[in-house]
Each structure stands twice: as structure tokens, then as C-alpha cells.
Protein backbone atom coordinates (compact mmCIF):
# COMPACT_ATOMS: atom_id res chain seq x y z
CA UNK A 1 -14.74 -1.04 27.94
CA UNK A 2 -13.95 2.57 26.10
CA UNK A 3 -15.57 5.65 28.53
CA UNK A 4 -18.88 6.69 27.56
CA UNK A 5 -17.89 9.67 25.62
CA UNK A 6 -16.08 7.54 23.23
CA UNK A 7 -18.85 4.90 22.65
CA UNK A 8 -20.92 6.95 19.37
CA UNK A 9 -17.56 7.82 18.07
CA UNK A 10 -16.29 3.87 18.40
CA UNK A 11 -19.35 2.25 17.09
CA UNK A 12 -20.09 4.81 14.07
CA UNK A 13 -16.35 6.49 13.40
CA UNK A 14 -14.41 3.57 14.68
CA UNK A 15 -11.38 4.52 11.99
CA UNK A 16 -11.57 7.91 13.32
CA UNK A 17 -11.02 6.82 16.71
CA UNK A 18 -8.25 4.05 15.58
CA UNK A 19 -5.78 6.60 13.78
CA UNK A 20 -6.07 9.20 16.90
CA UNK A 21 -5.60 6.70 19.25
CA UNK A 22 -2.01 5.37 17.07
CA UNK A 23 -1.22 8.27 16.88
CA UNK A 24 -1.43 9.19 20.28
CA UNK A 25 0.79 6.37 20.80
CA UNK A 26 3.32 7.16 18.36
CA UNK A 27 3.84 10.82 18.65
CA UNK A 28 3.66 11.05 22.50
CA UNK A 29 5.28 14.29 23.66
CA UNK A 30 8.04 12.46 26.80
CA UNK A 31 9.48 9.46 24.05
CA UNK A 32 9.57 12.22 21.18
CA UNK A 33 11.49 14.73 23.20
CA UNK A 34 13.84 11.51 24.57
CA UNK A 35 14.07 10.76 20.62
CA UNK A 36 15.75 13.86 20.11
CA UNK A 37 17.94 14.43 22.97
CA UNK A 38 19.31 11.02 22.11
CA UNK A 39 19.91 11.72 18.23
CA UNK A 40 20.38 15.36 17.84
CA UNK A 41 24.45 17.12 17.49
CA UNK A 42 23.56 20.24 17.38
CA UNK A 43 19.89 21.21 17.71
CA UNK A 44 18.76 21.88 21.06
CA UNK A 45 15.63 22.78 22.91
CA UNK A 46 14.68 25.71 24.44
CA UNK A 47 11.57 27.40 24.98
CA UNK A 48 9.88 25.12 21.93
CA UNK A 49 9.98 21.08 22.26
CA UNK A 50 10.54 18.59 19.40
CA UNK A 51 7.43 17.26 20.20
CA UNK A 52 5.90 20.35 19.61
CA UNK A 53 6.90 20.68 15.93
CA UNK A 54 5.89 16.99 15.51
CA UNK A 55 2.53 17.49 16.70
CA UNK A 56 1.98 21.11 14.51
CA UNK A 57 3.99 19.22 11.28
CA UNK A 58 1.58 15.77 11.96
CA UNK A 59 -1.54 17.60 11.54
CA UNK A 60 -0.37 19.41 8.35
CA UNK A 61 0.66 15.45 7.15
CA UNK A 62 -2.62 14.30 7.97
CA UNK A 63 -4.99 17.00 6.13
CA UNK A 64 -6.09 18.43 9.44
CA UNK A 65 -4.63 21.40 8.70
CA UNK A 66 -4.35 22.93 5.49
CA UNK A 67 -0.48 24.80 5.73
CA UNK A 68 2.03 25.09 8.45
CA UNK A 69 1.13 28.94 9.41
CA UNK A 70 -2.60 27.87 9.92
CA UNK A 71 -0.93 25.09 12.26
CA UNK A 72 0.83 27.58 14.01
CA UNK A 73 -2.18 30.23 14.67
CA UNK A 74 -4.29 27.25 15.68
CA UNK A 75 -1.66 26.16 18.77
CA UNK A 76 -0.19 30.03 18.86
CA UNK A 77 -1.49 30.11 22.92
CA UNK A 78 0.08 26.56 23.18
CA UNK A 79 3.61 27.81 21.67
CA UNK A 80 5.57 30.52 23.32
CA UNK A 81 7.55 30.82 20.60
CA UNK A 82 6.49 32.97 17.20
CA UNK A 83 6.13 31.23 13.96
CA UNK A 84 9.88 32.49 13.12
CA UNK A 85 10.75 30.14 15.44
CA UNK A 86 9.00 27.37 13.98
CA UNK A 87 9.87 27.88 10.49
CA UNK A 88 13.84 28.22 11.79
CA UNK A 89 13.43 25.10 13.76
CA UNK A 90 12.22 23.29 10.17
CA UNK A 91 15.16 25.32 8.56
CA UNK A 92 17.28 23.21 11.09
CA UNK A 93 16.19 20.16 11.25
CA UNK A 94 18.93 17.96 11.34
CA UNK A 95 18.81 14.21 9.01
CA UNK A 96 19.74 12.23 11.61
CA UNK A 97 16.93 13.12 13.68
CA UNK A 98 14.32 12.54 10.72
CA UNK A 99 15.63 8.96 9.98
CA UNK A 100 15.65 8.41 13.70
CA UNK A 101 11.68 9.23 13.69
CA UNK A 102 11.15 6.57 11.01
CA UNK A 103 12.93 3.74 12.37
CA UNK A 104 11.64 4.59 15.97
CA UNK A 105 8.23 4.41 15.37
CA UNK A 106 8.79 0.66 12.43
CA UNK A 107 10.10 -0.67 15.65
CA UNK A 108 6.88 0.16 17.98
CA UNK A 109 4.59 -0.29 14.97
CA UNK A 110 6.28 -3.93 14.90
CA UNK A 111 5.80 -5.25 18.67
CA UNK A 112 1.83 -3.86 18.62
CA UNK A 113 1.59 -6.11 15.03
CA UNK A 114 3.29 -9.01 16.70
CA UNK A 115 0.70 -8.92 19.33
CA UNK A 116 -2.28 -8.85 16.92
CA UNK A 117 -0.70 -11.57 14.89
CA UNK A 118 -1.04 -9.89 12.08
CA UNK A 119 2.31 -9.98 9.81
CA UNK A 120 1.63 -11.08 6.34
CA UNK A 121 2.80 -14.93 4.64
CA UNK A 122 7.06 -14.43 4.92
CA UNK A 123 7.64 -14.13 0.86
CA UNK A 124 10.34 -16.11 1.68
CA UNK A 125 10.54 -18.28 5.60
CA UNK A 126 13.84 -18.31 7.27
CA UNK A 127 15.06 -14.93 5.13
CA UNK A 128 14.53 -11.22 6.77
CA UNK A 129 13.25 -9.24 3.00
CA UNK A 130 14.27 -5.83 2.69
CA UNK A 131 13.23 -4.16 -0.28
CA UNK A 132 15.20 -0.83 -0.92
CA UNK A 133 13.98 2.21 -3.63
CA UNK A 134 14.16 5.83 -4.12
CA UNK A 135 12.21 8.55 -3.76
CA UNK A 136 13.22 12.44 -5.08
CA UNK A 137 11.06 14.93 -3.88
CA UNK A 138 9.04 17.25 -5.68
CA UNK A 139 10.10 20.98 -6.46
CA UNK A 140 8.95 23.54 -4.18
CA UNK A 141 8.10 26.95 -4.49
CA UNK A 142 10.57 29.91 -5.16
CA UNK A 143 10.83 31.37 -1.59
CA UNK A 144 14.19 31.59 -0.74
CA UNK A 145 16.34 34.18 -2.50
CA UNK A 146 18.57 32.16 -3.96
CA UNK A 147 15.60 30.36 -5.79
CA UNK A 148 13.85 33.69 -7.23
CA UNK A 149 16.33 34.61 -10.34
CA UNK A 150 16.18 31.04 -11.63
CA UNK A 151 13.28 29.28 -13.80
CA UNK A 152 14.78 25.83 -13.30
CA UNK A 153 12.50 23.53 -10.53
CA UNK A 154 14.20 23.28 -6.78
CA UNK A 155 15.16 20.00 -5.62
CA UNK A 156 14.90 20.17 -2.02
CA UNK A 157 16.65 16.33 -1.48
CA UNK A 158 16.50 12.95 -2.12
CA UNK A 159 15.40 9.66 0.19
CA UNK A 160 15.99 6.14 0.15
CA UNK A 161 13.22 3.74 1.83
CA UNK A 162 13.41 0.61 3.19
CA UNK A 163 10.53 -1.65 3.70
CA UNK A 164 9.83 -4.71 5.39
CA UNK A 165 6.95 -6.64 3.51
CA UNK A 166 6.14 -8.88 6.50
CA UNK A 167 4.98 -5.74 8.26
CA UNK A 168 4.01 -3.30 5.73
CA UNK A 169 6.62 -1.03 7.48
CA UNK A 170 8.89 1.88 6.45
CA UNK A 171 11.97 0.17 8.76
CA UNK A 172 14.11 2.81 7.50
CA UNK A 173 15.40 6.01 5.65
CA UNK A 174 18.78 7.43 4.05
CA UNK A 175 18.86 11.28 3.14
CA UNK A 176 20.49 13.46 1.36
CA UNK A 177 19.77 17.06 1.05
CA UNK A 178 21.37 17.12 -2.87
CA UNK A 179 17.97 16.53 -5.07
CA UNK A 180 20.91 16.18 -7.79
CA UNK A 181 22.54 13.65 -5.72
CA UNK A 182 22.50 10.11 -7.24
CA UNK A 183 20.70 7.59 -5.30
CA UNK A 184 24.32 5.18 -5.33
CA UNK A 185 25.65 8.03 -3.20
CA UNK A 186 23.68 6.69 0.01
CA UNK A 187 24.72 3.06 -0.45
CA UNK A 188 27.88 3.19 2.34
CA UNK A 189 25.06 4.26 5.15
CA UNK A 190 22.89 1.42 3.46
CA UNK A 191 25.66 -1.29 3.79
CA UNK A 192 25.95 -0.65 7.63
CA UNK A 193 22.14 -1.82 8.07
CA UNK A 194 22.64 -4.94 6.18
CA UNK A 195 22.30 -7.88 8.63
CA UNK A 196 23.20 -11.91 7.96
CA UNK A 197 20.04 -13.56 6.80
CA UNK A 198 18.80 -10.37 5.19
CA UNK A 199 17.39 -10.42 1.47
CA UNK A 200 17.96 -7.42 -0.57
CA UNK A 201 15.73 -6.56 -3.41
CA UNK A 202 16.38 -3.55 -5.80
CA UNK A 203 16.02 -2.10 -8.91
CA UNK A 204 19.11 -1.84 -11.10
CA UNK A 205 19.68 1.92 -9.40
CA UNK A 206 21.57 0.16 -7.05
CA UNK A 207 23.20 -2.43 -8.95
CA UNK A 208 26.67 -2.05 -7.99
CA UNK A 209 29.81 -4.62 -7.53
CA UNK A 210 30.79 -2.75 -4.17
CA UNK A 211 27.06 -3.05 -2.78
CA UNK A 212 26.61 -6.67 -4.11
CA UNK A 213 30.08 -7.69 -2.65
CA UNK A 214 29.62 -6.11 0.61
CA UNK A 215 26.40 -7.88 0.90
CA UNK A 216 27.93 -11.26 0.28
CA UNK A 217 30.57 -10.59 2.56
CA UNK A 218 27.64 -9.89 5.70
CA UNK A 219 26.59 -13.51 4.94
CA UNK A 220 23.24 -11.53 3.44
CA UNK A 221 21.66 -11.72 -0.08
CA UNK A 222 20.48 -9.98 -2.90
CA UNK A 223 17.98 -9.91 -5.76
CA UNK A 224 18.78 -6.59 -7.78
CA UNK A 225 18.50 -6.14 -11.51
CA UNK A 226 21.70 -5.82 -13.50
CA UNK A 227 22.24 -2.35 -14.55
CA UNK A 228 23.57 -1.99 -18.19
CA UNK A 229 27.12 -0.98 -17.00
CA UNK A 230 27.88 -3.84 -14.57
CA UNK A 231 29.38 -6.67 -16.91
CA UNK A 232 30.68 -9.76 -16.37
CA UNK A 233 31.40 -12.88 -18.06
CA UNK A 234 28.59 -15.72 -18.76
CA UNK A 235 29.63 -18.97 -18.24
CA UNK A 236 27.88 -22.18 -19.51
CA UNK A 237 24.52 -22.53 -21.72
CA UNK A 238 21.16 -20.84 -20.66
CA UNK A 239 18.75 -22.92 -19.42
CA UNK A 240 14.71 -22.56 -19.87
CA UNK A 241 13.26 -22.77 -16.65
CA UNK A 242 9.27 -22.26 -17.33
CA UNK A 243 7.00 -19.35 -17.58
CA UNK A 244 6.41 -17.21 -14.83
CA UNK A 245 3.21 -14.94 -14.35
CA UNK A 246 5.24 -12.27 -16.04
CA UNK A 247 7.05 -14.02 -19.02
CA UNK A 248 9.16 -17.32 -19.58
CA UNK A 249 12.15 -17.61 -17.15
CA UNK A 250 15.83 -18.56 -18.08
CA UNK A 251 18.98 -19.10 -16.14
CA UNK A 252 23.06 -18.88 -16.48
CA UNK A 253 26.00 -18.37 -14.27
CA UNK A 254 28.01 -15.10 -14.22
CA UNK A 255 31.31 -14.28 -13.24
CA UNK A 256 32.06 -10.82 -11.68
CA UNK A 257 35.23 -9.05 -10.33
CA UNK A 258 35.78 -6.28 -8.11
CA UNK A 259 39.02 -4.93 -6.51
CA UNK A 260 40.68 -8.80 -6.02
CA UNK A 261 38.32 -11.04 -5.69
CA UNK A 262 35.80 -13.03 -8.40
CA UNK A 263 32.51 -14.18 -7.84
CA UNK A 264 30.50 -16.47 -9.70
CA UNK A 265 26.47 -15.44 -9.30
CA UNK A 266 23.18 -16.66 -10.46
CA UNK A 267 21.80 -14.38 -13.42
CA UNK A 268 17.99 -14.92 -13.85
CA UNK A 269 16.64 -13.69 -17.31
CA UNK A 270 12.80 -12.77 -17.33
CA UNK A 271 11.33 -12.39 -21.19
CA UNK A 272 8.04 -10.07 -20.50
CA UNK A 273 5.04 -10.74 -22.01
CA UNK A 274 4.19 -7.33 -21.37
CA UNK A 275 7.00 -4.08 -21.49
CA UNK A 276 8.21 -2.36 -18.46
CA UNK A 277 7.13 1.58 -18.60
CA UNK A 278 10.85 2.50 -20.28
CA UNK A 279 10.01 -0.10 -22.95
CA UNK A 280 11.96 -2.85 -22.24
CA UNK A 281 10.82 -6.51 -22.55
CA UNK A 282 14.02 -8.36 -21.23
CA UNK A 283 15.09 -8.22 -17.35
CA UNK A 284 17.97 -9.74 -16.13
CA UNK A 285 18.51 -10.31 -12.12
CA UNK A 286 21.66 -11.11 -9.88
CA UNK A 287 21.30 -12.96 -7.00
CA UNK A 288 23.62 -14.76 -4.72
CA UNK A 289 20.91 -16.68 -3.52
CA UNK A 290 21.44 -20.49 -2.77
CA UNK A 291 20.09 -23.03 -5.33
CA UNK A 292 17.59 -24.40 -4.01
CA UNK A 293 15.45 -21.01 -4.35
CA UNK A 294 14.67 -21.39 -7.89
CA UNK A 295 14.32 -18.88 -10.77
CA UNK A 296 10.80 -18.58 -10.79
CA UNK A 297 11.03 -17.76 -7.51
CA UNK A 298 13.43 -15.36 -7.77
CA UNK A 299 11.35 -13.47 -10.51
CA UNK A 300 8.41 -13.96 -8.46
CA UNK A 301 10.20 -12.24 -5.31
CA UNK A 302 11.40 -9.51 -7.81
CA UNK A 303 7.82 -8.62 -8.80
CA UNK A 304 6.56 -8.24 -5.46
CA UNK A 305 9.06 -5.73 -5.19
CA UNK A 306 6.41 -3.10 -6.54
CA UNK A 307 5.01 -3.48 -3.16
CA UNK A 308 6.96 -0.05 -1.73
CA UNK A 309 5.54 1.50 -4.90
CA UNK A 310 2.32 0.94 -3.21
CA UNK A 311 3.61 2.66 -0.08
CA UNK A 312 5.28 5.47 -1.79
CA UNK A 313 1.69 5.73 -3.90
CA UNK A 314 -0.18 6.18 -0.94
CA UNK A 315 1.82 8.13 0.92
CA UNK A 316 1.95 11.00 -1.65
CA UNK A 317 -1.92 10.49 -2.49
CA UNK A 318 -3.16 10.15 0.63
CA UNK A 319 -0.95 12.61 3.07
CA UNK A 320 0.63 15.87 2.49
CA UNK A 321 4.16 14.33 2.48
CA UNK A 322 5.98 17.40 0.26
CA UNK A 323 5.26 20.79 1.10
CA UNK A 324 6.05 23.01 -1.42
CA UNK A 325 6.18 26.30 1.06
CA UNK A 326 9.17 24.48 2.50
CA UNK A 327 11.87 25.51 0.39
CA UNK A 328 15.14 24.44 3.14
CA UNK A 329 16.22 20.73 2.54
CA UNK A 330 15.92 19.82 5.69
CA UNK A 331 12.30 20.83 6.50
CA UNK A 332 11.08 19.25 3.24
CA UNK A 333 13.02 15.67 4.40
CA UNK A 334 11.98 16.02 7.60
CA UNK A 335 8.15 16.09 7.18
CA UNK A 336 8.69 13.43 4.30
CA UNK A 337 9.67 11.35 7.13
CA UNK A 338 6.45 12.41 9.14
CA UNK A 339 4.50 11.15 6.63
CA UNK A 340 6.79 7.63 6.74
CA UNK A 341 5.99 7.51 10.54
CA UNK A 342 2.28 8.42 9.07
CA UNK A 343 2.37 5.46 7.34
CA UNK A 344 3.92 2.86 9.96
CA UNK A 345 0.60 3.92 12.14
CA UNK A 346 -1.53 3.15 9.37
CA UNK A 347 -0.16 0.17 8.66
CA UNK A 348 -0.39 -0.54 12.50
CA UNK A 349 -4.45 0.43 11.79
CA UNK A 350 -4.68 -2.55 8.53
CA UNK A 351 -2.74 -4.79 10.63
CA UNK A 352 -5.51 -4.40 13.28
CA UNK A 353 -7.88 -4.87 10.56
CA UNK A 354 -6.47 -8.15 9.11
CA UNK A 355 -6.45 -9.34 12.71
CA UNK A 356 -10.12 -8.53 13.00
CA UNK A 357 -11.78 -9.18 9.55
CA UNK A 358 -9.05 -11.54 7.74
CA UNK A 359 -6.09 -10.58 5.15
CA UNK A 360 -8.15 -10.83 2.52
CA UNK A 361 -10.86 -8.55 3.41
CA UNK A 362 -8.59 -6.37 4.76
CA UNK A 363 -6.66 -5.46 1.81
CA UNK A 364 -9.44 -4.66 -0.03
CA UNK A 365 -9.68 -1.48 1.54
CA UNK A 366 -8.64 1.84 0.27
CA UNK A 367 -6.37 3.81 1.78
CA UNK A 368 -8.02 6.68 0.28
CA UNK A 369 -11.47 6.53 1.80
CA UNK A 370 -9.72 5.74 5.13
CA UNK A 371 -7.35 8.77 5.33
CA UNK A 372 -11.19 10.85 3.92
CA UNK A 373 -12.51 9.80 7.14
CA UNK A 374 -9.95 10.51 9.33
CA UNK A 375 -9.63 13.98 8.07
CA UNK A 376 -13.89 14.63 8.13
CA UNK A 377 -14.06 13.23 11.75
CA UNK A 378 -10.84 14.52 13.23
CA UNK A 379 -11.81 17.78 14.66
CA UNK A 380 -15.62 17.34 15.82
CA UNK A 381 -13.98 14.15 17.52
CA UNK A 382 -11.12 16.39 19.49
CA UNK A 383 -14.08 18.93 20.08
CA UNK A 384 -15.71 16.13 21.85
CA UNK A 385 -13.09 14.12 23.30
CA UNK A 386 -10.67 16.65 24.48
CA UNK A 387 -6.36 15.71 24.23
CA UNK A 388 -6.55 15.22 27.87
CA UNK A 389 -9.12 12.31 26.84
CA UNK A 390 -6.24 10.37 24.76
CA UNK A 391 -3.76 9.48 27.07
CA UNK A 392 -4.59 6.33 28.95
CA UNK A 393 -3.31 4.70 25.13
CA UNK A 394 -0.21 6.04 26.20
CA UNK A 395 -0.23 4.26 28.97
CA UNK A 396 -1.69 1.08 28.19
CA UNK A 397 0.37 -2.38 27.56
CA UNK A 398 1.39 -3.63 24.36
CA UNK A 399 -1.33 -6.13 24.60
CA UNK A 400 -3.52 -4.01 26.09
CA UNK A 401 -3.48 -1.81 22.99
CA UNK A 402 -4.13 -4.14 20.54
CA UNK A 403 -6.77 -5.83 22.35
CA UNK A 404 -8.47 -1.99 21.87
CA UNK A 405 -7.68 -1.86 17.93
CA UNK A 406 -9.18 -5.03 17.44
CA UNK A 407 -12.52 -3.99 19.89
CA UNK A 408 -12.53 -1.02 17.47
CA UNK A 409 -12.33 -2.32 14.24
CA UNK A 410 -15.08 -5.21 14.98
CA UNK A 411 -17.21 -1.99 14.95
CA UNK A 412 -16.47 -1.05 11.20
CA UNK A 413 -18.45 -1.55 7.95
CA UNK A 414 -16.12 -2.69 5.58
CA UNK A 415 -18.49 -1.67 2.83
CA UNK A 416 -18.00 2.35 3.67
CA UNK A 417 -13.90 1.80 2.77
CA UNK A 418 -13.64 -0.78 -0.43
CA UNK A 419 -11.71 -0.15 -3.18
CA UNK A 420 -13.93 0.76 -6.53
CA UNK A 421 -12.65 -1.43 -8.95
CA UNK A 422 -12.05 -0.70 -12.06
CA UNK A 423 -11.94 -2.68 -15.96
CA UNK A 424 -8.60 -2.92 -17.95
CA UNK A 425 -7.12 0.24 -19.00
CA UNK A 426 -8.32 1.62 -22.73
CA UNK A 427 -5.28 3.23 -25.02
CA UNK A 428 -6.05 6.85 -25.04
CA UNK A 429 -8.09 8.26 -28.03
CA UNK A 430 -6.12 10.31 -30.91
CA UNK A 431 -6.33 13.77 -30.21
CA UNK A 432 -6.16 16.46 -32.84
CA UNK A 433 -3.58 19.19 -33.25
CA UNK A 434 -2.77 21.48 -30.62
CA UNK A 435 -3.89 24.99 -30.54
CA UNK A 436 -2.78 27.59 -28.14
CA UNK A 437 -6.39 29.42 -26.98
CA UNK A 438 -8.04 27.20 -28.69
CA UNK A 439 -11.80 25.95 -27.33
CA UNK A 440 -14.55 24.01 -28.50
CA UNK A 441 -18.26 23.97 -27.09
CA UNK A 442 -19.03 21.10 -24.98
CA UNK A 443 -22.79 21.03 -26.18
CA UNK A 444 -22.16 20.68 -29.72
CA UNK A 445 -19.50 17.89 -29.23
CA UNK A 446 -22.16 15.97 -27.07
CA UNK A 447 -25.09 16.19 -29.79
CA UNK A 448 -23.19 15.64 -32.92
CA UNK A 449 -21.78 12.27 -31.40
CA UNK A 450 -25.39 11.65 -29.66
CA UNK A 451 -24.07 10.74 -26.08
């Protein structure tokens, strides 16, 4: 049974209380601080803690608070440091210790969804899927003095994400602070993740004979779509395999060298029904995988691959993952990856959900209205429940904890946090010529075409 205090907030807010208790979980002060002793080269802690930037940067991810400085005067009788401080601890921030955040909190996220039994249908059972993309960051304001002479947009870095569909996790991150840097440059640190049994699927970004070898020669897989400069020599007649949900399905045998050695791969050819958003209406696919996965399958598995376009989606809609004060690299990756270890709690929140009302009720709800109540309860909630409230879920037991989650979320009407669905997408109307200043008067538009 939750304390007293809790019990209006549990059986009216439950969603509220869900996402503060995770993330009381996830960014507790002792395994944060541990976190960064362990990772960090050269930063080093002083008078302010890691954990204390990860609790001010977490409520500026969340909505809670609208900008880092109002963060800041908010805990300033917390913090015995100034906001300099703060802002040169951001400036510092070093990459290794952002990607270790990520892939610290996919792994606790992943033993509290084990325990609910909540991982989704394996896309594929007996293979591990990894799907890999890229993510550039937005342009941030001109603050810093080499930015204020030039009109051009500042890049402040680039990420690659790795997701595990079974989970619904962000299992890991590659940075670069170079927003001009091409997303191939991060393969090497990519290729030292890859583990035997593992399933690769990418766009053609990362189509490359080095990353495809290396792959095969982990005893791992791949499914990545042939980029136009990566040739190799058919071999044999095409075959017609059927019609996928996407467009009819072929197959043919390709031959590929790099350095010494030649490899003979499975090329899947997908004829669209519909085009891809550049315009094209033929994909081809490698894969080494074995034969008895068949084509359709393999285009199948390739367009569930827009599922981390769904977490990238919702991360940038839904939490304040790029802040364009932050003009230093480093401080811009570094609460991108904030609002990755955002994300692994929420998906730690649906999991608990699915567990409690079913998959398919589950993922009809919108990650929109969810993060809307979070923010609108948040700080009556802490007025009324106090931090010092929130820490038995530090303490409690893996099972313990998920017992809780699913307590809470049989308190929740589903109805409050649907997704509003919407009818098929109209082409947009003609629109006349454009005229600088020009205006028009909204009344007279309205009566002439009698809405």
C-alpha cells in the first residue's frame, strides 16, 4: 500500500505519480555520481555533483522548467556554486559520460521490463535487432563569439541511436561534436558494440563494405539498404517473390569485394506502391541473412525500421531535447542524451502499461497527452509530496518496483490519454502568388465562400 499522502495523487494523477517515481529511480543522486567517477578523464567534482546538473538539466527536459537559468534560481540555495559554474560544467561535459547515461539507464529500464513481462513479440525469435539511425541537431542561437559575425545556422553535433525494438529502448549513443561530420564517421565505435546473433538494420547512410564485412566477420547480420555508390556484381536471374504490404518483392544474389576477400549476399528489391519522401519507388536491401528468412520478411523487418523514427518523433515533440541557449557541443549532446534517458523511463512507464491494460490498448496512447500531464501535475505534486517523500523507490527491489507501476497504472483512465485519430492526408490546396506584406481579411474570405 502507497502512504496516505500519495493515495489522491495515485488514484486521480496516477501518470503523474508513475514518471516521478522512474525517475526517481533513474536519476538517483549516489549511482549518478558513481556513473561519473567511473566514466569521466578529465572532469571532476568539486563543490557541484554530476547529479546535480542531471537533476537541474532533467527538469528543463521534462517542461518543468522553462530554461536552464530559471533551473538554476529555482535550486540556487541547493547549489553552492553560481550559475557560471553550471553553464562551464555544460561547456565541459565530456561524450563519454553522455553515452554512458544512455546505456546506463537501457540497462535498468530493461531488468524492471523483464519483471513486468512486458517486452514486445521478438520481430524476429532467436536474433538480438538493433536498429541504428541518425540524428543532427538543430542550430542554436548565436551566443558564443565566434558564432555572432556569421549568418550561416550552428551545428552544435551529430548522434547516432541505437534501439532495441523488443524494449522500446535507446540501448545506445555515438557522438560527435562536428554537426558537419558525416554520420559513416562513427561507424568504427559502432562496430565494437556489434555482438554474434545481433541483427543490424539501417538506412543506406550506413551502407558501407567495411561495416557490412565487419559485421559478417562478428558472426552478426545485417539488413541495410544499398547506397548508390556500393556496387557489386549480380549474379543469376531475379526472382518474383510476392507482394509485400509495401510493393511486390524480388530477389538476386550479389557479389561484393573489399580489401581481399569476396562475398556473395542476398539483395532484396522492394517495387513501392507508394514513393519514399526523396521520390524514389525502387529499394534495394543487403542482407547476409540465412535463407530460410525470406524476402518478404526481410522487407517486412526493413519497414519496421521506422520504429526509432517514432522515438526520435517523440522525443523532440514531447521533451525539450535541443536547447538552443546551449551553443558548446558538448552541452547540446549532453542534454540530447537526457532526453534519451527521458525516454528509456517512459518507455519503462508504457511497458508498465502494456503489463496492466494489454499491448494493444497500450499503444494507443499518446505520448503527447502523457508528457501534458506530467508537466501540469509535477509541481503541486512535489508541493505535496516533498523529495524526501520519493525515496523508498530507490530503495525498493526490482520486483518490488514493478509490482508499484502496475498498482499505479490499474488506477488510470485510458480514455484521458488516446491518440485522436485522424482521416488520410488531403494534397494541399493551390495557393496564389506570393506577396511580401501582403494581407487579406479573414471575414470577407469566410462569406464569399459561405463557410
Amino acid at each position: 500500500m502507497f502512504p496516505a499522502a500519495f493515495m489522491p495523487f495515485v488514484e486521480q494523477r496516477p501518470i503523474g505519480v508513475m514518471a516521478r517515481a522512474i525517475v526517481e529511480r533513474f536519476f538517483e543522486p549516489e549511482h549518478l555520481d558513481a556513473l561519473f567517477r567511473r566514466t569521466a578523464i578529465e572532469q571532476y567534482e568539486r563543490e557541484l555533483l554530476f547529479s546535480e546538473v542531471v537533476d537541474l538539466m532533467q527538469s528543463v527536459v521534462l517542461g518543468v522548467e522553462p530554461s536552464v537559468f530559471a533551473a538554476y534560481r529555482k535550486r540556487r540555495h541547493q547549489l553552492s556554486v553560481t550559475d557560471d559554474s553550471v553553464y562551464n560544467k555544460l561547456k565541459g561535459m565530456e561524450l563519454g559520460v553522455s553515452a554512458a547515461v544512455v546505456r546506463d539507464s537501457a540497462e535498468r529500464a530493461a531488468l524492471v521490463i523483464d519483471e513486468l513481462k512486458a517486452r514486445r513479440v521478438a520481430w524476429l525469435p532467436s536474433y538480438r535487432i538493433r536498429i541504428l539511425d541518425g540524428n543532427h541537431l538543430s542550430a542554436t542561437e548565436h551566443r558564443l563569439e565566434p558564432l555572432r559575425d556569421t549568418w550561416a545556422a550552428p551545428l552544435p553535433g551529430k548522434i547516432l541511436v541505437v534501439m532495441d525494438p523488443e524494449l522500446d529502448l535507446a540501448c545506445d549513443v555515438f557522438l560527435t561534436p562536428d554537426g558537419h561530420a558525416q554520420e559513416r564517421s562513427l561507424l568504427d565505435d559502432v562496430l565494437q558494440t556489434v555482438r554474434e546473433r545481433e541483427l543490424w538494420i539501417a538506412d543506406r547512410n550506413f551502407c558501407t563494405l567495411k561495416f557490412l564485412f565487419e559485421i559478417i566477420d562478428k558472426s552478426a547480420f545485417f539488413l541495410v539498404r544499398q547506397h548508390g555508390t556500393l556496387q557489386g556484381r549480380l549474379k543469376g536471374k531475379r526472382r518474383f517473390i510476392g507482394e509485400s504490404s509495401t510493393g511486390k518483392v524480388y530477389e538476386q544474389a550479389i557479389e561484393v569485394d573489399y580489401v581481399d576477400q569476396t562475398r556473395t549476399l542476398r539483395r532484396i528489391t522492394i517495387e513501392l506502391l507508394k514513393a519514399t519522401r526523396d521520390g524514389d519507388m525502387v529499394l534495394h536491401l543487403l542482407t547476409n541473412l540465412p535463407e530460410e528468412i525470406s524476402a518478404l520478411q526481410c522487407a517486412e523487418l526493413y519497414r519496421k525500421r521506422w520504429s526509432i523514427e517514432t522515438l526520435f518523433y517523440e522525443v523532440t515533440q514531447t521533451l525539450a531535447c535541443e536547447i538552443k541557449t546551449l551553443c558548446y557541443p558538448p552541452a547540446a549532446l549532453f542534454v540530447f542524451c537526457l532526453a534519451l534517458m527521458a525516454a528509456n523511463a517512459v518507455a519503462v512507464l508504457k511497458a508498465a502499461l502494456r503489463a496492466t491494460h494489454g499491448e494493444e490498448k497500450a499503444d494507443e496512447m499518446s505520448g503527447y497527452y502523457l508528457a501534458l500531464e506530467i508537466k501540469q501535475v509535477h509541481e503541486g505534486m512535489m508541493i505535496a509530496l516533498p523529495p524526501d517523500k520519493w525515496t523508498t523507490f530507490r530503495d525498493m527491489s526490482v520486483a518490488e518496483f514493478a509490482a508499484k507501476l502496475k498498482e499505479m497504472a490499474a488506477h488510470m483512465d485510458l480514455g484521458l490519454y488516446r491518440k485522436s485519430k485522424r482521416g488520410p492526408k488531403k494534397p494541399p490546396p493551390t495557393m496564389d502568388k506570393y506577396r511580401n506584406g501582403g494581407h487579406v481579411s479573414t471575414y470577407k474570405l469566410l462569406r464569399d465562400k459561405k463557410y
